[in-house]
Protein backbone atom coordinates (compact mmCIF):
# COMPACT_ATOMS: atom_id res chain seq x y z
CA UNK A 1 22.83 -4.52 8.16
CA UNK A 2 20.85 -7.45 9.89
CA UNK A 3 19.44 -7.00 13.12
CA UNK A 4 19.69 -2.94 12.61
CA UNK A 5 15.71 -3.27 11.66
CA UNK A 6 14.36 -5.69 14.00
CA UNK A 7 16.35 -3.26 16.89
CA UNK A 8 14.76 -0.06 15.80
CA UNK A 9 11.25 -2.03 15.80
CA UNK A 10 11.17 -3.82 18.32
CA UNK A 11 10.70 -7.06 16.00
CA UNK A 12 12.23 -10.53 15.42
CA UNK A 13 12.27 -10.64 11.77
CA UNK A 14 13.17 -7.98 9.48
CA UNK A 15 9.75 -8.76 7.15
CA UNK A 16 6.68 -5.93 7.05
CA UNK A 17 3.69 -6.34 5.46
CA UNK A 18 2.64 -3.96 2.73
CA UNK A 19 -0.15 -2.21 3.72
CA UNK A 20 -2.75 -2.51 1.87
CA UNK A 21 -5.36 0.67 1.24
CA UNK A 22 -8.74 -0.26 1.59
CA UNK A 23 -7.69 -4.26 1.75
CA UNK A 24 -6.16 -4.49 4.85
CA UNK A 25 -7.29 -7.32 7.57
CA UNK A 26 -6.87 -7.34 10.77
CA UNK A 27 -6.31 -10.85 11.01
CA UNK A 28 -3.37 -10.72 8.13
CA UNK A 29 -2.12 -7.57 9.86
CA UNK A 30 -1.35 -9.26 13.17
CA UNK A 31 -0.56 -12.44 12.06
CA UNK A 32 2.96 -11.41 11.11
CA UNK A 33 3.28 -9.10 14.08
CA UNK A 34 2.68 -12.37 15.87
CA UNK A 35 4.91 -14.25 13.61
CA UNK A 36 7.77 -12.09 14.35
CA UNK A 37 7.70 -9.68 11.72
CA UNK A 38 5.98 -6.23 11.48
CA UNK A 39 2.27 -6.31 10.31
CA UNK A 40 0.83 -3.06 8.82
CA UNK A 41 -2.65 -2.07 8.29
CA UNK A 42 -3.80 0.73 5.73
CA UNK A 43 -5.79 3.28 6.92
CA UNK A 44 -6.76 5.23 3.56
CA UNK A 45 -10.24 6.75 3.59
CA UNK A 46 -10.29 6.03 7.33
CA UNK A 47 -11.71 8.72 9.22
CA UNK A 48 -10.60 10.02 12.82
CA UNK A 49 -12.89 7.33 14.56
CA UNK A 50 -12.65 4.32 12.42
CA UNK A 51 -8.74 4.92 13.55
CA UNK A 52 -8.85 4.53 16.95
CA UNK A 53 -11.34 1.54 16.50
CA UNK A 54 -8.91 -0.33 14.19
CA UNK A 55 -6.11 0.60 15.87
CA UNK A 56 -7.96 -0.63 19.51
CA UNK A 57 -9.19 -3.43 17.70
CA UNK A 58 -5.37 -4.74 16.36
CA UNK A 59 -4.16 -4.16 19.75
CA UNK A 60 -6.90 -6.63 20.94
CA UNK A 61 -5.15 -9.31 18.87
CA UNK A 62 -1.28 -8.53 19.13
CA UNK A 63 0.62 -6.95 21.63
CA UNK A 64 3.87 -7.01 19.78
CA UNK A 65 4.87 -3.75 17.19
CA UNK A 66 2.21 -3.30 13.92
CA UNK A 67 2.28 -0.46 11.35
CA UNK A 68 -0.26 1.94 10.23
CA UNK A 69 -0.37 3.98 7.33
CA UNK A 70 -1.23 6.66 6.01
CA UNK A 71 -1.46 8.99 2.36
CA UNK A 72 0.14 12.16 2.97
CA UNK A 73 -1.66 15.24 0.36
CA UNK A 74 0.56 15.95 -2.59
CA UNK A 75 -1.90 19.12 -2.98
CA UNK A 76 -3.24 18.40 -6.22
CA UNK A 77 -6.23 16.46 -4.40
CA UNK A 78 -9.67 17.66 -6.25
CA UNK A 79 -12.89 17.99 -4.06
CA UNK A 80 -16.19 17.95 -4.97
CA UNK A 81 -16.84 21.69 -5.81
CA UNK A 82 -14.12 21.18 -7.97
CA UNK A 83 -14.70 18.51 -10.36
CA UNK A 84 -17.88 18.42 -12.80
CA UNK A 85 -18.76 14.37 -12.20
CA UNK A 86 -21.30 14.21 -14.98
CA UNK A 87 -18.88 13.16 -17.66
CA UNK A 88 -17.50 10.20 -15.88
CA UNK A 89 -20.69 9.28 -14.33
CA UNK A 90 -21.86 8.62 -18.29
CA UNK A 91 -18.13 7.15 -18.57
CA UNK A 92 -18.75 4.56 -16.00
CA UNK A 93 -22.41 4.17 -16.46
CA UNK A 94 -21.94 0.65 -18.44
CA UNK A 95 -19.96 -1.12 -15.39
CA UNK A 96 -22.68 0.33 -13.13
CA UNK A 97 -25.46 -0.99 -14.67
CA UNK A 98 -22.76 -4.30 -15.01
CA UNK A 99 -22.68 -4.43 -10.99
CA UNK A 100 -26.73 -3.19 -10.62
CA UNK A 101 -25.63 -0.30 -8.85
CA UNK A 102 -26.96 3.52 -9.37
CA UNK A 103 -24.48 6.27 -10.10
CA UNK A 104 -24.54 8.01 -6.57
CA UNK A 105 -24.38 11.31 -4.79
CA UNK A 106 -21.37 13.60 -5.05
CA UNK A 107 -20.20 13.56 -1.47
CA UNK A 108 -19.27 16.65 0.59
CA UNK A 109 -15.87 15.44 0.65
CA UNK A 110 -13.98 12.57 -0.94
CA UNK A 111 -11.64 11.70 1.69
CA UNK A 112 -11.28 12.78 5.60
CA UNK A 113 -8.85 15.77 6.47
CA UNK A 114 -5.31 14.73 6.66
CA UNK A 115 -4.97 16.24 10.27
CA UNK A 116 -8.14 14.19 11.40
CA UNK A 117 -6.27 11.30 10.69
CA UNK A 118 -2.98 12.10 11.85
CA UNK A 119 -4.37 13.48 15.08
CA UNK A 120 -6.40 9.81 15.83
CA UNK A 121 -2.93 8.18 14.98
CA UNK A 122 -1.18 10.25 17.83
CA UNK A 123 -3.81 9.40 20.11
CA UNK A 124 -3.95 6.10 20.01
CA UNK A 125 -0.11 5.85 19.02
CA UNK A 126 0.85 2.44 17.25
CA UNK A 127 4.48 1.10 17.55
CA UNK A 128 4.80 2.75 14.05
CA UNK A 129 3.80 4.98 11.82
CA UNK A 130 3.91 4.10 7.79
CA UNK A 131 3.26 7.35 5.47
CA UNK A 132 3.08 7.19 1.57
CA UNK A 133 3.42 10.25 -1.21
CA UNK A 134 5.23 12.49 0.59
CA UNK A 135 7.77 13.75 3.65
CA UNK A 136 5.61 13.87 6.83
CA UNK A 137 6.01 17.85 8.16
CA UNK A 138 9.08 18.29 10.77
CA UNK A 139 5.87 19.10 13.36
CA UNK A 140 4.58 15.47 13.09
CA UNK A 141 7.33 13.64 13.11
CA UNK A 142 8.44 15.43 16.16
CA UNK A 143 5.16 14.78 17.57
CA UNK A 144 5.41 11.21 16.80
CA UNK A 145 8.58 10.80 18.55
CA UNK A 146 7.32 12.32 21.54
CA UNK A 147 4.59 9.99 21.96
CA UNK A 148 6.57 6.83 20.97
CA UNK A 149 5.90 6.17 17.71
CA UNK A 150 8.21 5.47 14.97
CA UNK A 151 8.40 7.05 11.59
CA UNK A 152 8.78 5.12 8.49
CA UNK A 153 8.60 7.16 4.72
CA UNK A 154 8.03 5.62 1.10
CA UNK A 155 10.09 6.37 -1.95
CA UNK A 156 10.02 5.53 -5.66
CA UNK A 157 13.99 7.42 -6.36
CA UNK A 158 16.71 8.15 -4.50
CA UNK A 159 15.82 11.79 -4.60
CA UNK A 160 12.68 11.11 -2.66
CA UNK A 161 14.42 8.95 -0.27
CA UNK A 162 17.24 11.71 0.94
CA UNK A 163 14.04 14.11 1.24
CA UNK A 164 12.62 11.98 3.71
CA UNK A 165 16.33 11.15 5.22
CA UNK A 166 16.55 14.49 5.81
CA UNK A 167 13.34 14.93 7.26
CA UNK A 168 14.42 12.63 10.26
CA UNK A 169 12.19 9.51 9.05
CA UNK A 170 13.15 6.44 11.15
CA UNK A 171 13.42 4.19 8.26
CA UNK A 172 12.56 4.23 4.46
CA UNK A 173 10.92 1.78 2.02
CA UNK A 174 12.39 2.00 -1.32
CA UNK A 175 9.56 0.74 -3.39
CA UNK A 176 10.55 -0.55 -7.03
CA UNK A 177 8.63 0.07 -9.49
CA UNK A 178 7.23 -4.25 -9.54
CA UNK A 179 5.30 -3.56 -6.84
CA UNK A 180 1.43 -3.66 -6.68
CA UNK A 181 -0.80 -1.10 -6.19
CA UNK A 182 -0.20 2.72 -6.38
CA UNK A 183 3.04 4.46 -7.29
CA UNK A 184 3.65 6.59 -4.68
CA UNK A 185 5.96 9.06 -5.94
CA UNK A 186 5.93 12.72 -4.79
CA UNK A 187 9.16 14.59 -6.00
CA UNK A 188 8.28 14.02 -9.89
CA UNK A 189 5.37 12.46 -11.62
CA UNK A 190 4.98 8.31 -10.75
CA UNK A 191 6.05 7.78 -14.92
CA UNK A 192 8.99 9.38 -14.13
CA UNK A 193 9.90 7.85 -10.99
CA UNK A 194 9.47 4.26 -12.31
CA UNK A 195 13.11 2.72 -11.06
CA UNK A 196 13.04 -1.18 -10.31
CA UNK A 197 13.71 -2.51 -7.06
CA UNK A 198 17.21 -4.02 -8.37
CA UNK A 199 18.35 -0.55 -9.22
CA UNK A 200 16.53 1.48 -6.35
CA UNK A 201 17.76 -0.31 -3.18
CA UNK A 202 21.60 -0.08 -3.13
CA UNK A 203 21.62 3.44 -4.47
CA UNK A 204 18.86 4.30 -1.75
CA UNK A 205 21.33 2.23 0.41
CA UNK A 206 24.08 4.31 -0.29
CA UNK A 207 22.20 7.79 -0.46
CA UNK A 208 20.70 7.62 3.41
CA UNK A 209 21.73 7.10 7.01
CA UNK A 210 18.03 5.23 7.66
CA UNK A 211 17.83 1.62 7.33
CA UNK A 212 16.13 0.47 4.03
CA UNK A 213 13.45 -1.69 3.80
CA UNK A 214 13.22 -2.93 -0.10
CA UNK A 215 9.67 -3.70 -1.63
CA UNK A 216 8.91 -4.86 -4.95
CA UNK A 217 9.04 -8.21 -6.75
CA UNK A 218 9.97 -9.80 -3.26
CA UNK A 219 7.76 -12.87 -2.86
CA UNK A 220 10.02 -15.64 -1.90
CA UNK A 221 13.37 -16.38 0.24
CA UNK A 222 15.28 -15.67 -3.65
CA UNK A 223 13.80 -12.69 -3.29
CA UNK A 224 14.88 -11.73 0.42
CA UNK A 225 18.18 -12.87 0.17
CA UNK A 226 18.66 -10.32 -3.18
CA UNK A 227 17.47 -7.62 -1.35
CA UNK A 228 19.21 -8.05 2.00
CA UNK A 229 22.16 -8.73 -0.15
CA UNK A 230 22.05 -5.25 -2.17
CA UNK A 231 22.35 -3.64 1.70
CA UNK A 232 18.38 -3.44 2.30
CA UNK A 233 17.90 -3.94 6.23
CA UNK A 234 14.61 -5.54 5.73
CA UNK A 235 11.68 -6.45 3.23
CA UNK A 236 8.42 -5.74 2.60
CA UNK A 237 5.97 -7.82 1.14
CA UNK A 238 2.53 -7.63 -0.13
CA UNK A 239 0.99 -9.53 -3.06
CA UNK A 240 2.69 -12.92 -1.88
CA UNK A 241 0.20 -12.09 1.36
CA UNK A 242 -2.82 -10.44 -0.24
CA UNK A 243 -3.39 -13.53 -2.25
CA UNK A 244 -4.02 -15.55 0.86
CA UNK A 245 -6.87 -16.72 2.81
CA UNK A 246 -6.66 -14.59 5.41
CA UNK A 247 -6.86 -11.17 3.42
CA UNK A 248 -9.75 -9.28 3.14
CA UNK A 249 -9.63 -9.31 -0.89
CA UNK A 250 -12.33 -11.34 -2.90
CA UNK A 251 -11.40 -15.10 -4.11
CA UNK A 252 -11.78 -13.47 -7.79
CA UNK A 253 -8.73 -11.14 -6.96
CA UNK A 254 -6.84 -14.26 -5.16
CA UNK A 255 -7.43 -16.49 -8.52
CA UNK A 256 -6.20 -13.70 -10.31
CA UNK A 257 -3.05 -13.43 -9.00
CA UNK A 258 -2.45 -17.48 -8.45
CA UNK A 259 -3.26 -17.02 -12.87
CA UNK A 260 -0.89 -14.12 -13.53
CA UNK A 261 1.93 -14.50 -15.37
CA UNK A 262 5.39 -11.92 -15.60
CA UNK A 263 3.55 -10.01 -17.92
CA UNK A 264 0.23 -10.34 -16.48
CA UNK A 265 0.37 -6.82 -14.57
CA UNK A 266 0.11 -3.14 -16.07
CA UNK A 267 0.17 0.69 -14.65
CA UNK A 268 -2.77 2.42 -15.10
CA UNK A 269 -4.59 5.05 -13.45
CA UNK A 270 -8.15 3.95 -14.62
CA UNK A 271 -9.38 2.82 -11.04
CA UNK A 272 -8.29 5.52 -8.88
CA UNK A 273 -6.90 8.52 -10.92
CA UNK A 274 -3.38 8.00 -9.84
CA UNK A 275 -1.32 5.46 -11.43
CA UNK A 276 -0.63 2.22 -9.72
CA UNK A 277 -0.04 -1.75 -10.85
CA UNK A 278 -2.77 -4.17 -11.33
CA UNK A 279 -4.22 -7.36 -13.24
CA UNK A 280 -6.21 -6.00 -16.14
CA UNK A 281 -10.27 -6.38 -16.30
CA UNK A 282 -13.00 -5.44 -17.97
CA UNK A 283 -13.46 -2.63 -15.95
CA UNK A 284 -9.38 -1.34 -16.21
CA UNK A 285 -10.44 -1.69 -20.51
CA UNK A 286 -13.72 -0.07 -20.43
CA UNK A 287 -12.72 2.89 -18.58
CA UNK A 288 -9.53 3.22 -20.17
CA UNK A 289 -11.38 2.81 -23.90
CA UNK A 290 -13.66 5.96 -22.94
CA UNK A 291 -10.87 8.31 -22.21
CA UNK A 292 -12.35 9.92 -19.32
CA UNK A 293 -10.26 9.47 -16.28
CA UNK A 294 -11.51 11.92 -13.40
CA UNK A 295 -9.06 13.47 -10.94
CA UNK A 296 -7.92 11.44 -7.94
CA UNK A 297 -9.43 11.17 -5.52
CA UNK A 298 -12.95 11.42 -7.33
CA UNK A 299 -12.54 8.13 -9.95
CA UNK A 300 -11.44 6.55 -6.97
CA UNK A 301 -14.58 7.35 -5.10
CA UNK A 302 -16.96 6.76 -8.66
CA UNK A 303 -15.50 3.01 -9.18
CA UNK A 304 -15.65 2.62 -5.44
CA UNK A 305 -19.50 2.64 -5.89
CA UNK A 306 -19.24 -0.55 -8.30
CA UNK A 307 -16.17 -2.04 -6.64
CA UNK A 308 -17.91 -2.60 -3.40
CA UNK A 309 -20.35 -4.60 -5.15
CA UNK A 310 -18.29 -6.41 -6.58
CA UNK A 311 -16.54 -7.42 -4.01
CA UNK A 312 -19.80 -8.72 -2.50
CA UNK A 313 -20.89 -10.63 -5.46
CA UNK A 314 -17.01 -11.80 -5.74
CA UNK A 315 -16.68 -10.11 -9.98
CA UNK A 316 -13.28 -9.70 -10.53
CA UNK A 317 -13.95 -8.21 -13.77
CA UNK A 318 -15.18 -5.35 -12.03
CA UNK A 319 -12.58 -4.79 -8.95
CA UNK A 320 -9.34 -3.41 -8.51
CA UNK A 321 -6.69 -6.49 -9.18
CA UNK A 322 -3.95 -4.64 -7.46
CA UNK A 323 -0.89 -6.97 -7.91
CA UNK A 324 2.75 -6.65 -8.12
CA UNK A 325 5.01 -8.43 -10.94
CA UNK A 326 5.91 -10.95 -9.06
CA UNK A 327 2.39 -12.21 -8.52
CA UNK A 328 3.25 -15.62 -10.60
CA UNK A 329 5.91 -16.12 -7.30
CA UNK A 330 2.62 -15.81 -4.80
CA UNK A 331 2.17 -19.56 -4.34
CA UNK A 332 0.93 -19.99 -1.01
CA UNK A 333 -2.50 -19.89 -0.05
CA UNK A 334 -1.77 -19.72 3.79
CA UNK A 335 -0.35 -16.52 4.96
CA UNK A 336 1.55 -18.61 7.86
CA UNK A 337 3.40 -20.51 4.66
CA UNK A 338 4.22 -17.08 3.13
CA UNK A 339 6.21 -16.37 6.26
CA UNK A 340 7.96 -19.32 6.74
CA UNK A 341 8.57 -19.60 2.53
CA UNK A 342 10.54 -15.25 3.53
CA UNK A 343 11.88 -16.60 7.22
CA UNK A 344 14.22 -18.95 4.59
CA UNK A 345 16.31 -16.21 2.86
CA UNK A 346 17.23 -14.93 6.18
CA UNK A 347 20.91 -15.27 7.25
CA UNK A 348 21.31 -18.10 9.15
């Protein structure tokens, strides 16, 4: 399998960074395009504009192949005639007052329209296209091919991974279920679809005709060399990188992952309203003591009032400590390091 990856993307190394919604850096995002591998930048939230800035702006600092990516709707998406907030604004109301932040206006919408996105994507068409919870439509992937642009899917089970096969995805990341941040599961619900990397990969491996790119507990060349060895044609990485200096994330959520230990990490869907793998906090506790979770996306927009805060004043009791369960494994502090520490379970 080496060398299948790095063909189809135009890269040296077959290492991608994990995107990262609403943490991504440009600076992170090209430095392993520069260093050979693919860098990806997460473009959750991000409307039609802020696209074609970001992707203008990463094109400004790399001219070699980055990712972008995007959340597909799974159609059970709430809006804000939908949902009464009232109940989780009182729900929440201690870890505002906590960050000195007011509970704020429902918006008119919580997130941009899908084909807003998708539509700035194929405009300014990256090298490649990264999509999580779900199979991009037959129409855009088509579309994306026309213009260029690579597609690459996300699955938590093999199912989901010979539904995006099928769909004519370029490649497929099998994400285990060690990795940080959301579950991103779309054929069943993500407690259901919770298979570990060790297990996903070679029967993903074995299931598609796409090259594989494993994700999940990789932080190290140990880690590289299992996957590439259970038939993956690549890796992708993320906490090992988000806990460096040149992320966007808070020191409070790099300390927190250079403290974590195996067991350090949980699933809950406290922060956002879908379930995904973090460091527990006060705020993870509080909410999850009150038993009033809103639908996604609206808890992730009402701790997104208090989170930003936080993130300025640096309280990691009241962010989102998205990390994977291999966040004891994150050692370096220099993203440069974290390449060089994956570069070594390459074949030689």
């Amino acid at each position: 399998m080496t060398g299948r990856l790095e063909h189809l993307l135009g890269i040296s190394e077959p290492i991608v960074l994990g995107p990262f919604g609403g943490a991504s850096s440009l600076e992170l995002t090209a430095l392993v395009s520069e260093a050979g591998g693919l860098g990806s930048y997460g473009l959750y939230g991000y409307s039609g504009e802020r696209i074609h800035k970001t992707i203008t702006a990463l094109r400004a600092r790399t001219p070699r192949p980055f990712a972008v990516n995007l959340w597909l709707p799974t159609g059970d998406e709430v809006v804000p005639a939908d949902v009464d907030l009232a109940p989780y604004f009182d729900a929440l109301a201690p870890l505002y007052t906590a960050a000195g932040v007011s509970a704020p206006e429902p918006p008119d919408a919580f997130l941009p329209a899908i084909d807003e996105q998708l539509s700035a994507v194929m405009t300014a068409a990256p090298a490649v296209l990264s999509v999580v919870f779900g199979v991009p439509p037959a129409a855009v992937i088509a579309e994306a091919h026309d213009r260029g642009i690579l597609v690459v899917g996300t699955a938590t089970t093999v199912a989901e991974a010979v539904a995006l096969d099928e769909a004519g995805v370029d490649a497929i990341v099998a994400s285990g279920a060690e990795a940080a941040g959301h579950r991103v599961s779309f054929l069943d619900a993500a407690e259901r679809s919770l298979v570990g990397a060790f297990s996903l990969v070679p029967q993903v491996v074995d299931a598609v005709r796409a090259p594989v790119i494993a994700a999940g507990g990789i932080a190290d060349r140990r880690g590289v060399a299992a996957a590439l060895a259970l038939g993956a044609s690549g890796v992708q990485v993320g906490t090992a990188f988000l806990r460096t200096r040149q992320s966007v994330v808070p020191d409070a959520h790099r300390h927190a992952i250079a403290a974590a230990v195996d067991t350090g990490t949980v699933l809950t869907r406290a922060m956002s309203g879908r379930m995904a793998r973090g460091i527990p906090n006060r705020a993870m506790r509080t909410i999850e003591a009150s038993g009033l979770i809103a639908p996604f996306p609206a808890q992730n927009w009402l701790t997104g009032m208090f989170r930003a805060e936080a993130a300025r004043r640096d309280d990691g009791e009241l962010l989102s400590l998205w990390a994977g369960q291999s966040a004891a494994l994150a050692t370096h502090d220099d993203a440069h390091e974290v390449y060089r520490e994956l570069q070594l379970g390459l074949p030689h």
